[in-house]
N, C-alpha and C. Protein backbone atom coordinates (compact mmCIF):
# COMPACT_ATOMS: atom_id res chain seq x y z
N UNK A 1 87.77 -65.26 -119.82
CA UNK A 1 88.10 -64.73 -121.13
C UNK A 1 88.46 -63.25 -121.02
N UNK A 2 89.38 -62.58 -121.64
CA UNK A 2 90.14 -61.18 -121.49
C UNK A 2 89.51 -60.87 -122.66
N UNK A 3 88.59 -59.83 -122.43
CA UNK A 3 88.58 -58.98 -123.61
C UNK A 3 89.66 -58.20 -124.70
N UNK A 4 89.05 -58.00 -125.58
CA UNK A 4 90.01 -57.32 -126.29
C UNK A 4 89.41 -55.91 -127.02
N UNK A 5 89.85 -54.65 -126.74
CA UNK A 5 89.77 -53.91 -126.91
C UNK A 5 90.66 -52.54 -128.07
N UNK A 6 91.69 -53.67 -128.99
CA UNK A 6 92.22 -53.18 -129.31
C UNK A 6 91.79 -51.97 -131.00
N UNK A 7 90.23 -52.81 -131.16
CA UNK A 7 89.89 -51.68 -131.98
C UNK A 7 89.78 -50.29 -131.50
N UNK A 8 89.68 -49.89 -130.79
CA UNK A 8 89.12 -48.58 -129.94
C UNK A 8 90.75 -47.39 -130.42
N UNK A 9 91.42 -48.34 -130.34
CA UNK A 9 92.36 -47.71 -130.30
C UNK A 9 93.43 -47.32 -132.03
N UNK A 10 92.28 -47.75 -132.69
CA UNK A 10 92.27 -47.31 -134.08
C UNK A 10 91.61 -46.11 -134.16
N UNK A 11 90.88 -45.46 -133.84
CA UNK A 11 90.20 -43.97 -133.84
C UNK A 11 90.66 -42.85 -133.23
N UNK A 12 91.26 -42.34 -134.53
CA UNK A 12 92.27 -41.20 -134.45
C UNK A 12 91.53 -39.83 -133.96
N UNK A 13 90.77 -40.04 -134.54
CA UNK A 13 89.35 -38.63 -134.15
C UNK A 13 87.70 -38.82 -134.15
N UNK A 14 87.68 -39.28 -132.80
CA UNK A 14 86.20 -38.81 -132.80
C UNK A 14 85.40 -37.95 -133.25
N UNK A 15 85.77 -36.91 -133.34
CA UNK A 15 84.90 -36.21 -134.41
C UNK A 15 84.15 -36.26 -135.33
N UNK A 16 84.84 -37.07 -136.36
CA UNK A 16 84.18 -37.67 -137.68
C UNK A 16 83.04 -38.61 -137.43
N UNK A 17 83.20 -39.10 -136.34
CA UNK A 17 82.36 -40.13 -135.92
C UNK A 17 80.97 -39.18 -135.27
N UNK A 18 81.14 -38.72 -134.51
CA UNK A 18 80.47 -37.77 -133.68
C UNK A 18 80.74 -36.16 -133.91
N UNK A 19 79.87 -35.78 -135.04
CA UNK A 19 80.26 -34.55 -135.43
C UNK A 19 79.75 -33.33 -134.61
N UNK A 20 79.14 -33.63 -133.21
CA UNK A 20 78.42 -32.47 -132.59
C UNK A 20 78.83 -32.60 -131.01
N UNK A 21 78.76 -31.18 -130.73
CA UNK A 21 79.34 -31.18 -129.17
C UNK A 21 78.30 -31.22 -128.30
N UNK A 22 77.92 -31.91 -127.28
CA UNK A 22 77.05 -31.84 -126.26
C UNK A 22 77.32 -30.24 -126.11
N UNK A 23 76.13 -29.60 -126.00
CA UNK A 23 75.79 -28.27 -125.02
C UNK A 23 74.45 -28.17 -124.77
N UNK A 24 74.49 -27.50 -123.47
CA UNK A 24 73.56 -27.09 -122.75
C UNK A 24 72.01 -26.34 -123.43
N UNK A 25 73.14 -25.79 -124.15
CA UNK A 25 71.78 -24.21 -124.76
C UNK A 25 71.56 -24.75 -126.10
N UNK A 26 72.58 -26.06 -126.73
CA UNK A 26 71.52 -26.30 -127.67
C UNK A 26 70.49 -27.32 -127.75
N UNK A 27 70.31 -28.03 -126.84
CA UNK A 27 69.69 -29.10 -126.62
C UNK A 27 69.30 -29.91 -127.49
N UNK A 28 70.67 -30.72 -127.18
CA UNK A 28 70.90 -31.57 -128.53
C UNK A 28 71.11 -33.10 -127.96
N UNK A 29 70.27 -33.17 -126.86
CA UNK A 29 71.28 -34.44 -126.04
C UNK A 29 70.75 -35.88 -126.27
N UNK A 30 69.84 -35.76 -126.75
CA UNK A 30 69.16 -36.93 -127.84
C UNK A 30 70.27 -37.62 -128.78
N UNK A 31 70.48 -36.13 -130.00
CA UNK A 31 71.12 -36.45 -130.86
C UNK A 31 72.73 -36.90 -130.48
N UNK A 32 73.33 -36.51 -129.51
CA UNK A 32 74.38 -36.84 -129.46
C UNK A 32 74.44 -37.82 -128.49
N UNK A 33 73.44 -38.57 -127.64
CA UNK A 33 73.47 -39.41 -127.08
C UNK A 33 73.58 -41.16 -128.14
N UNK A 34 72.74 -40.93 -128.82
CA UNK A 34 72.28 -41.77 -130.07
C UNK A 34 73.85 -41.81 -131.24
N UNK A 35 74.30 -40.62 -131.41
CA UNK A 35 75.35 -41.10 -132.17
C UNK A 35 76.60 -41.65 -131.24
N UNK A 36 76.71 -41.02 -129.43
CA UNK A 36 77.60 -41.55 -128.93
C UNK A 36 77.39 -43.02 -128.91
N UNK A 37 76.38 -43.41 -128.38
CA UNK A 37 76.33 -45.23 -127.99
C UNK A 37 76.31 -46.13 -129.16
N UNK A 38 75.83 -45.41 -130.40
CA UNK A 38 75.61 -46.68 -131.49
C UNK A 38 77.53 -46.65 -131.53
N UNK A 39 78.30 -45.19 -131.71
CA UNK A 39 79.54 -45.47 -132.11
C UNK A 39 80.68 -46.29 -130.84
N UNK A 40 79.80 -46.53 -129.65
CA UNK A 40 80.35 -47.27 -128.52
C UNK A 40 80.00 -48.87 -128.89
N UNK A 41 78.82 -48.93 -129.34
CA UNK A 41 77.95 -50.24 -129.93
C UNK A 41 79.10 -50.55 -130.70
N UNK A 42 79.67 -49.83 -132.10
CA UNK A 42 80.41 -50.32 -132.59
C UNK A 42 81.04 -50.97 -132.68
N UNK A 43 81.79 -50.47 -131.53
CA UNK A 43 83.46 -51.13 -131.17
C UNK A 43 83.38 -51.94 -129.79
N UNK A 44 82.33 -52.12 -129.30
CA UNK A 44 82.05 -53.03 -128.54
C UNK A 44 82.46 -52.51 -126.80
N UNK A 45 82.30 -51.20 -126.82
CA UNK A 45 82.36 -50.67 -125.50
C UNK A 45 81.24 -49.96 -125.03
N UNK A 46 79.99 -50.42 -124.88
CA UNK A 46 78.84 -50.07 -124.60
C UNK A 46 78.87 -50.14 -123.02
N UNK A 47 79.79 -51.10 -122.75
CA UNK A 47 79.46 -51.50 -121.10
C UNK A 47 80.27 -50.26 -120.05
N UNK A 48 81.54 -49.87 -121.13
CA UNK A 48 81.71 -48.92 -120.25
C UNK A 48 80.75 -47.50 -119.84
N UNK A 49 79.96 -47.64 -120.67
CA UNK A 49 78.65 -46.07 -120.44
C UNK A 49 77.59 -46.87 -119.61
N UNK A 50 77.26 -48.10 -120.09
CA UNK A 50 75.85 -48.43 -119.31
C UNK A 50 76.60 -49.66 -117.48
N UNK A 51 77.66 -49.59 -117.07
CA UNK A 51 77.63 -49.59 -116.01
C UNK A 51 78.37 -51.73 -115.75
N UNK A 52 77.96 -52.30 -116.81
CA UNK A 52 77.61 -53.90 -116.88
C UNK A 52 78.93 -54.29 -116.64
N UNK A 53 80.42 -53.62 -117.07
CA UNK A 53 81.26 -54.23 -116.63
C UNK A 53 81.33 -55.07 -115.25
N UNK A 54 81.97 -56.38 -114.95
CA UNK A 54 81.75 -57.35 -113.69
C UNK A 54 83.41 -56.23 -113.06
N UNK A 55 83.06 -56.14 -111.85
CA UNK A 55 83.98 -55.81 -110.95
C UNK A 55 85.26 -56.58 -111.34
N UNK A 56 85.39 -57.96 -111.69
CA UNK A 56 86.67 -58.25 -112.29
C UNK A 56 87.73 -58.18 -113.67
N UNK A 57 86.57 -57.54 -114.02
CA UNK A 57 86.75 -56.99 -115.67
C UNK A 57 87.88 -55.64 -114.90
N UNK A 58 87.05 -55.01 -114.19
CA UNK A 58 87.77 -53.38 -113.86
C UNK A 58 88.84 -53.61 -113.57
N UNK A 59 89.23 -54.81 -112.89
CA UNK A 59 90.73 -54.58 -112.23
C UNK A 59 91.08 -55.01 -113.15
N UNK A 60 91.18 -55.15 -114.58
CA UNK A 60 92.12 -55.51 -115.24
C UNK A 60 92.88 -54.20 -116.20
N UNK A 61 94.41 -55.01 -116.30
CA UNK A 61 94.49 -53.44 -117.05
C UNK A 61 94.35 -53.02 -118.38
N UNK A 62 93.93 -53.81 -118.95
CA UNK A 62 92.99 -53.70 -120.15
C UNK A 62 92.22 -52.85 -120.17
N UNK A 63 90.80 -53.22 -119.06
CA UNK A 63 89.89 -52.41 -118.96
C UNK A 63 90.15 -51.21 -119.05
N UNK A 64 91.05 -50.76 -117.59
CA UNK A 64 91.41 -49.79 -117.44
C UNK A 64 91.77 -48.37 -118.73
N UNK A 65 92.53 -49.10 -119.08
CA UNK A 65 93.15 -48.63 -120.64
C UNK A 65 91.76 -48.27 -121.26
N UNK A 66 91.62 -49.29 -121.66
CA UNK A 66 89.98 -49.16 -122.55
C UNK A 66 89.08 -47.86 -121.91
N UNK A 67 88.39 -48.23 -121.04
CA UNK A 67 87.79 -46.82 -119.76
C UNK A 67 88.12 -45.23 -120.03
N UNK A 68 89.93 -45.07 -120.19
CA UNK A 68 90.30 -43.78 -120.13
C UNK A 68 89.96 -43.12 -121.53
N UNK A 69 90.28 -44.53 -122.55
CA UNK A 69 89.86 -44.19 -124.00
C UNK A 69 88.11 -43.57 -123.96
N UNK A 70 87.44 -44.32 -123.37
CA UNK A 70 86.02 -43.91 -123.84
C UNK A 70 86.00 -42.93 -123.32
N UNK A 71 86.53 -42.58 -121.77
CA UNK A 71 86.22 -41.21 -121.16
C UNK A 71 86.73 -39.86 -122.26
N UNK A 72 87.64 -40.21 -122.71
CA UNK A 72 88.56 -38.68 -123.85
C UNK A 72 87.35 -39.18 -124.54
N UNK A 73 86.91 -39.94 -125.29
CA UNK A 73 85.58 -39.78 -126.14
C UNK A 73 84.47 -38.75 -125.64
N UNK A 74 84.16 -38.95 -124.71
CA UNK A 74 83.24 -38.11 -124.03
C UNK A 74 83.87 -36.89 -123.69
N UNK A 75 84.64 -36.84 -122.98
CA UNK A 75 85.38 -35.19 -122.96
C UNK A 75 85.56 -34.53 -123.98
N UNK A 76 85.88 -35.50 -125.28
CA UNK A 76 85.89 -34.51 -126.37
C UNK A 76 84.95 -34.19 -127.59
N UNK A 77 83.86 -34.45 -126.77
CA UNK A 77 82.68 -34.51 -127.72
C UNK A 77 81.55 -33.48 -126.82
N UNK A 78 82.02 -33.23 -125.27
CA UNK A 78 80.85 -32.33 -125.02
C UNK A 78 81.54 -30.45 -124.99
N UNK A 79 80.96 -29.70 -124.73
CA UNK A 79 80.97 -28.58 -124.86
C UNK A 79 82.10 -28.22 -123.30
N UNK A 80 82.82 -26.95 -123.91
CA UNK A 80 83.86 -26.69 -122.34
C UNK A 80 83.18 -26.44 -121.26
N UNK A 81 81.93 -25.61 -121.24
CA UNK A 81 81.40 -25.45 -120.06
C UNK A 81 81.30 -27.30 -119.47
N UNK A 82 80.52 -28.23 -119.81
CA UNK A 82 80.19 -29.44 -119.54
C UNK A 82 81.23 -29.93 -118.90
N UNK A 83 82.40 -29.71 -119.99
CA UNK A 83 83.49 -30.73 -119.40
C UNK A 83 84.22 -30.21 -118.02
N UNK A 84 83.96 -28.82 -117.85
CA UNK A 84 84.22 -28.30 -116.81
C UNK A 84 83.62 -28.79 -115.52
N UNK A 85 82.72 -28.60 -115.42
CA UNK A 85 81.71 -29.65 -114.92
C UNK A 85 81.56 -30.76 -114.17
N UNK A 86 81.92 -31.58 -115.30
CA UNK A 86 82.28 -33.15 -115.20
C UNK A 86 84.00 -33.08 -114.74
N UNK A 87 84.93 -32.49 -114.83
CA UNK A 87 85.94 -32.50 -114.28
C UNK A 87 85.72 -32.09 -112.98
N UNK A 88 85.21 -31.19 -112.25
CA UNK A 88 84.90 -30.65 -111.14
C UNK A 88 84.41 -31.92 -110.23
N UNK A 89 83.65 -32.89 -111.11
CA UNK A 89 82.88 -34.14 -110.43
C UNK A 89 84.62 -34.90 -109.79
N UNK A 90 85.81 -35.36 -110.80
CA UNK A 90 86.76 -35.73 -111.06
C UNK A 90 86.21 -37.63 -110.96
N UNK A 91 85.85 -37.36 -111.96
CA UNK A 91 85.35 -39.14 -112.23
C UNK A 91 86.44 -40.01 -112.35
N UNK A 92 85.87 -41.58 -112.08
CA UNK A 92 86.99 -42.44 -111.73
C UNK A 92 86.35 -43.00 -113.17
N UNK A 93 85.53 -43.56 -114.13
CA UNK A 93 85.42 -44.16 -114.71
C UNK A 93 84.54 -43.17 -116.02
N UNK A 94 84.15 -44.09 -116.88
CA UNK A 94 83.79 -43.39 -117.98
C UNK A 94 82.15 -43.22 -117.78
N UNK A 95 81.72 -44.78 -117.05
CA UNK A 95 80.55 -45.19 -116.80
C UNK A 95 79.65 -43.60 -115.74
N UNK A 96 80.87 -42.97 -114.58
CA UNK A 96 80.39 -41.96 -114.01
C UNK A 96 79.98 -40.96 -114.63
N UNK A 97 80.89 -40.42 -115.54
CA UNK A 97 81.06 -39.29 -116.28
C UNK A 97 79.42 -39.45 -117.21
N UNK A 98 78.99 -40.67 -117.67
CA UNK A 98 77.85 -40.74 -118.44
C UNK A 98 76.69 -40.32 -117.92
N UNK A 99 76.66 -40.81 -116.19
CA UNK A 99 75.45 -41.03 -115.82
C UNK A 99 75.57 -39.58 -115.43
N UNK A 100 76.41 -38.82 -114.94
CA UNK A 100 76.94 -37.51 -114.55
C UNK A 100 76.15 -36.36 -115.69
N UNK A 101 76.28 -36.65 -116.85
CA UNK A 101 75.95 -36.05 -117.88
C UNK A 101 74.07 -36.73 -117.77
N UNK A 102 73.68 -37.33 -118.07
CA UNK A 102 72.25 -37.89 -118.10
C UNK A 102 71.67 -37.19 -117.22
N UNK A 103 71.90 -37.43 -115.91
CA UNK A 103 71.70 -36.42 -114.89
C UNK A 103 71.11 -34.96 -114.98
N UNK A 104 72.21 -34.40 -115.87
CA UNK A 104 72.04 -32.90 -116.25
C UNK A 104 71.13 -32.62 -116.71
N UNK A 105 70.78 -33.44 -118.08
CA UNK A 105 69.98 -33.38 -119.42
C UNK A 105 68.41 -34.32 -119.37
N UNK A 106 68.61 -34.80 -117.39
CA UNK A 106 67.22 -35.41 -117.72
C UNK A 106 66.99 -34.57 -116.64
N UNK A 107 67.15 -33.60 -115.33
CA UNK A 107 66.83 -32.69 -114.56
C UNK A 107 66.21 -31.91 -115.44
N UNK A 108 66.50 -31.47 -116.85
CA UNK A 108 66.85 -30.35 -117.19
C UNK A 108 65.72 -30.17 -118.52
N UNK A 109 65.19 -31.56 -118.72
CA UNK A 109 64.00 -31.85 -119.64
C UNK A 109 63.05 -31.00 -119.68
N UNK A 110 62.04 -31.33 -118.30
CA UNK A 110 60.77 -30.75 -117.98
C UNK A 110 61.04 -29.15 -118.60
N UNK A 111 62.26 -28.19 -118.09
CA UNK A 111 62.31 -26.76 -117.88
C UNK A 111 62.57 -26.42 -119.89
N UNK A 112 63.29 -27.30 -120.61
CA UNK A 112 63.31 -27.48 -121.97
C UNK A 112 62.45 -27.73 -122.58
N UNK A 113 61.37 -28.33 -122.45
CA UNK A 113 60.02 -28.89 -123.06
C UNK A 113 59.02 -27.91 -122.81
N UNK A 114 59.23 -27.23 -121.63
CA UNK A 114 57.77 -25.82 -121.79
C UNK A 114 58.66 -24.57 -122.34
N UNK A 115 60.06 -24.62 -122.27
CA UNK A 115 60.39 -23.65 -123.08
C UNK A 115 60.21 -23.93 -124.72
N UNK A 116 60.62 -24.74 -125.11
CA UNK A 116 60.09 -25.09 -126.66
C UNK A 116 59.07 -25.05 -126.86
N UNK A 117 57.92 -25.59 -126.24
CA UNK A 117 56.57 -25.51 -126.17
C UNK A 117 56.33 -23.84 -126.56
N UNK A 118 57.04 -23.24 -125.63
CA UNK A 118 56.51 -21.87 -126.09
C UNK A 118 57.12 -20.84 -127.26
N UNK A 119 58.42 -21.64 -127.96
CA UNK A 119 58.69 -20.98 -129.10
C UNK A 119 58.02 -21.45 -129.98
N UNK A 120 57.68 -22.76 -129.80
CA UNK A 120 56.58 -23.28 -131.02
C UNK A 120 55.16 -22.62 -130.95
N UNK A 121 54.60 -21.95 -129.88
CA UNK A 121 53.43 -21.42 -129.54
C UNK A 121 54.21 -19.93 -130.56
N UNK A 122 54.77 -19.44 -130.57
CA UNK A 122 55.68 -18.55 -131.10
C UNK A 122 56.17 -18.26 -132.50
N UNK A 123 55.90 -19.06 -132.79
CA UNK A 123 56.54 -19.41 -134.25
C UNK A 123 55.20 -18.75 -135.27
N UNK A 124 55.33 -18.21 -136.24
CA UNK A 124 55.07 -18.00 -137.28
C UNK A 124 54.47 -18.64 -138.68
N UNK A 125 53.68 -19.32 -138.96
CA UNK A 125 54.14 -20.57 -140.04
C UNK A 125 54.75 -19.12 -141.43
N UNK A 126 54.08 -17.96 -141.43
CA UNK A 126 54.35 -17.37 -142.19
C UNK A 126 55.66 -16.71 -142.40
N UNK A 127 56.38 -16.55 -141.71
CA UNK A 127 57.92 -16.17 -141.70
C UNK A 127 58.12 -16.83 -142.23
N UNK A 128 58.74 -18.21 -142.45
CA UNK A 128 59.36 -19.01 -143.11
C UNK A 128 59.02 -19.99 -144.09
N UNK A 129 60.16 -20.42 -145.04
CA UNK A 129 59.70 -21.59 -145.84
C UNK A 129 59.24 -22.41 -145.43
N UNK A 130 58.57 -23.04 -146.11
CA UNK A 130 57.89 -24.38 -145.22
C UNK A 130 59.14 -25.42 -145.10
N UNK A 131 60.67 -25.72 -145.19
CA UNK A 131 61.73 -26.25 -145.32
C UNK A 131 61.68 -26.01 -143.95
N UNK A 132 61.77 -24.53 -143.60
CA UNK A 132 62.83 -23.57 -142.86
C UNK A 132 61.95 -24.02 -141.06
N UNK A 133 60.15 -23.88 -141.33
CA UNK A 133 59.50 -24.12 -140.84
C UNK A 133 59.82 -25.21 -139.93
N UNK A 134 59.80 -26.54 -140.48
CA UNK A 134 59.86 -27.86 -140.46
C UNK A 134 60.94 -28.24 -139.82
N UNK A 135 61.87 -27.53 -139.86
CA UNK A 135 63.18 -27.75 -139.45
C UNK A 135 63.37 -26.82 -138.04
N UNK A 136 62.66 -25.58 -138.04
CA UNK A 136 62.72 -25.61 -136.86
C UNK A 136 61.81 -26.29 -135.65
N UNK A 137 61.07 -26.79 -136.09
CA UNK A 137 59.27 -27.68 -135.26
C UNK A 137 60.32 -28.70 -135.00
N UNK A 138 61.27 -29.29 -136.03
CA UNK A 138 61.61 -31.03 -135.09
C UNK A 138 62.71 -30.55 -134.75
């Protein structure tokens, strides 16, 4: 059976879909991980990020097609330093470029979690609204 991939190619701008850029310094890679895959879930290209495509799927040129689409998804949703980056890698698939990025942002956890740890040790409750508060804690 040949997939069909021709919804993908109705989405004029990712953006709307995915309104935030992967970066480094804001550590946001939760949130934009979660809106990238549900909007891959969507359209039924999940396999190109999590790896499941069968080796005979790839040689097709469907796939192929499909692949370059999800990769500009991802290029144009993370930050220039990143994509710099990930171009430097010069990935063959979209599936690389993902795990390429995961990589970064799960090395990169531990050194993010005692730094937050210590702005929250930091924080004030009295400076701010309790809105303002709240919003910066999550």
């Amino acid at each position: 059976m040949v997939a069909n991939y021709d919804k993908i190619y109705t989405v004029t701008s990712v953006h709307y879909i995915i309104p935030i850029k992967l970066d480094l310094t804001k550590l946001n890679y939760s949130h934009w991980k979660t809106l990238f895959t549900t909007h891959c879930n969507g359209f039924e290209v999940r396999k190109f990020l999590d790896g499941s495509s069968t080796s005979e799927e790839q040689a097709t040129p469907e796939w192929i097609k499909a692949d370059v689409v999800v990769s500009t998804w991802i290029f144009s949703t993370i930050s220039e330093p990143l994509l710099e980056c990930v171009l430097n890698t010069e990935p063959k698939a979209a599936h690389e470029t993902w795990v390429f990025l995961e990589k970064i942002f799960q090395d990169n956890k531990l050194s993010q979690t005692m730094e937050l740890n210590a702005e929250l040790r930091d924080l004030a409750i009295d400076s701010f609204s309790i809105e303002e508060y709240f919003r910066k804690i999550v």
